[in-house]
Protein backbone atom coordinates (compact mmCIF):
# COMPACT_ATOMS: atom_id res chain seq x y z
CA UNK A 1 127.28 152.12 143.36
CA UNK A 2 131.15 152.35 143.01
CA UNK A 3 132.69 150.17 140.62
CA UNK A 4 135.35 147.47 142.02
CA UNK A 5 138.65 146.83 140.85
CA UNK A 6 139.45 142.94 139.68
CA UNK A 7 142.32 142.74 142.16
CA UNK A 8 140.25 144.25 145.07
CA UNK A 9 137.51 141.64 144.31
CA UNK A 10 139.90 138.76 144.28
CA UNK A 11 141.40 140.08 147.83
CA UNK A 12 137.27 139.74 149.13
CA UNK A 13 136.34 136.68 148.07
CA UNK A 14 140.43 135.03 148.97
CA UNK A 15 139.56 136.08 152.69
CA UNK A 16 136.33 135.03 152.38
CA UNK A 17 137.52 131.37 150.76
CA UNK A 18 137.77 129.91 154.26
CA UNK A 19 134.52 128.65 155.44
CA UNK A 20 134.60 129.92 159.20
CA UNK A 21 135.30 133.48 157.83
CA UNK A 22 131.85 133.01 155.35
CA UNK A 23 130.38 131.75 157.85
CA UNK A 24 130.76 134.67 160.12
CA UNK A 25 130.18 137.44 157.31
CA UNK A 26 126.60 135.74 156.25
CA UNK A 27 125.92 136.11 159.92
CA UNK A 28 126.46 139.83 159.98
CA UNK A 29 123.93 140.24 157.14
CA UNK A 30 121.32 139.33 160.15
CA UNK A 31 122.74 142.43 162.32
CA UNK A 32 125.61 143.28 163.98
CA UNK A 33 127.22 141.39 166.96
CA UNK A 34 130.02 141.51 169.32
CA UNK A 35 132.12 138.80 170.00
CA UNK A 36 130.36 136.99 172.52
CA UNK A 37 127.40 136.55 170.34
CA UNK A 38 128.97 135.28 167.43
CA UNK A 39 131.09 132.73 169.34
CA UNK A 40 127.72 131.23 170.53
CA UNK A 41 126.32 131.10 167.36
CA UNK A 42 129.50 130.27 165.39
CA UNK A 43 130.99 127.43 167.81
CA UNK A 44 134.32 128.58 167.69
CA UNK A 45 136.51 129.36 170.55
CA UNK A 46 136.92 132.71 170.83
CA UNK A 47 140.60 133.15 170.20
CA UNK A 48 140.15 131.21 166.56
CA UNK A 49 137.45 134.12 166.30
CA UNK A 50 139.43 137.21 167.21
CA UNK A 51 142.04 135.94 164.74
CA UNK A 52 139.68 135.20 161.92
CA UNK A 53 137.47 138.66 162.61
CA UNK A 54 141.11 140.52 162.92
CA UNK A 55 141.83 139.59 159.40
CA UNK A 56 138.40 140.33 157.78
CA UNK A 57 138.61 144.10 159.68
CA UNK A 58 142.18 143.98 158.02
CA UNK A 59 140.84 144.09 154.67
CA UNK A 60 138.33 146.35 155.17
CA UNK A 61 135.36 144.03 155.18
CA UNK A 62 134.10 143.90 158.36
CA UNK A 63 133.99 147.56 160.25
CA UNK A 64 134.13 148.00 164.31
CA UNK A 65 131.46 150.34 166.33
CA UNK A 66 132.03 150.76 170.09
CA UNK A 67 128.93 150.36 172.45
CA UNK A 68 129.50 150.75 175.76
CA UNK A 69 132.07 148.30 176.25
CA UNK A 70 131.51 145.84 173.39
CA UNK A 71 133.10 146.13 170.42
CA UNK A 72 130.60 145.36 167.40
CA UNK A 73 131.18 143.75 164.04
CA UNK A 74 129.67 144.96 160.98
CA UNK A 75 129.28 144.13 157.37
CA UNK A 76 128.42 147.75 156.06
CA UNK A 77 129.44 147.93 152.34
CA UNK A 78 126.56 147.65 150.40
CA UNK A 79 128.03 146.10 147.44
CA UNK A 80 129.39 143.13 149.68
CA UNK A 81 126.43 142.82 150.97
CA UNK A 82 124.39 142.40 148.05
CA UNK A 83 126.69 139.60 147.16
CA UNK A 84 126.42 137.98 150.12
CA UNK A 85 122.56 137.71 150.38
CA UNK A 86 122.45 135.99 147.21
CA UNK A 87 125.45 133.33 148.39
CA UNK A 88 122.85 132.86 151.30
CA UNK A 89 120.27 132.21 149.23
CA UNK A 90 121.54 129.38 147.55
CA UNK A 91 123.90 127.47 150.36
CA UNK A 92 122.77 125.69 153.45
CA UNK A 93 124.41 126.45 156.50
């Protein structure tokens, strides 16, 4: 596994700070989803979701796959990941 840099690290968890933005990466551990799907599960409006999954894909922690016509989110790097299934662990959400 690659080692992280302090400032990189600081960048993740700063974007990941606001609890909609959590919220949607500890739903991407599940599996990947498109838009659609997360709004129903997230209850947001779609525009607050495009803006918040915009800036997550902006600093590189959320990638994009095209099927089809959907445009899918995913949460592939493994040491984010990792992270994340132990935040899941321990919170309620």
């Amino acid at each position: 596994m690659e080692k992280r840099k302090t400032e990189d690290i600081i960048k993740v968890f700063d974007k990941l700070s606001h609890p909609k933005r959590l919220e949607i990466v500890l739903n991407l551990l599940e599996s990947k989803c498109c838009v659609k799907e997360m709004t129903d599960k997230i209850k947001l409006p779609q525009a607050s979701l495009s803006q918040h999954l915009k800036l997550l894909r902006e600093s590189n922690i959320l990638t994009t796959q095209r099927m089809g016509k959907k445009v899918v989110y995913c949460l592939e790097d493994e040491w984010l990941r990792d992270i994340l299934k132990y935040i899941k662990e321990k919170i309620e959400i």
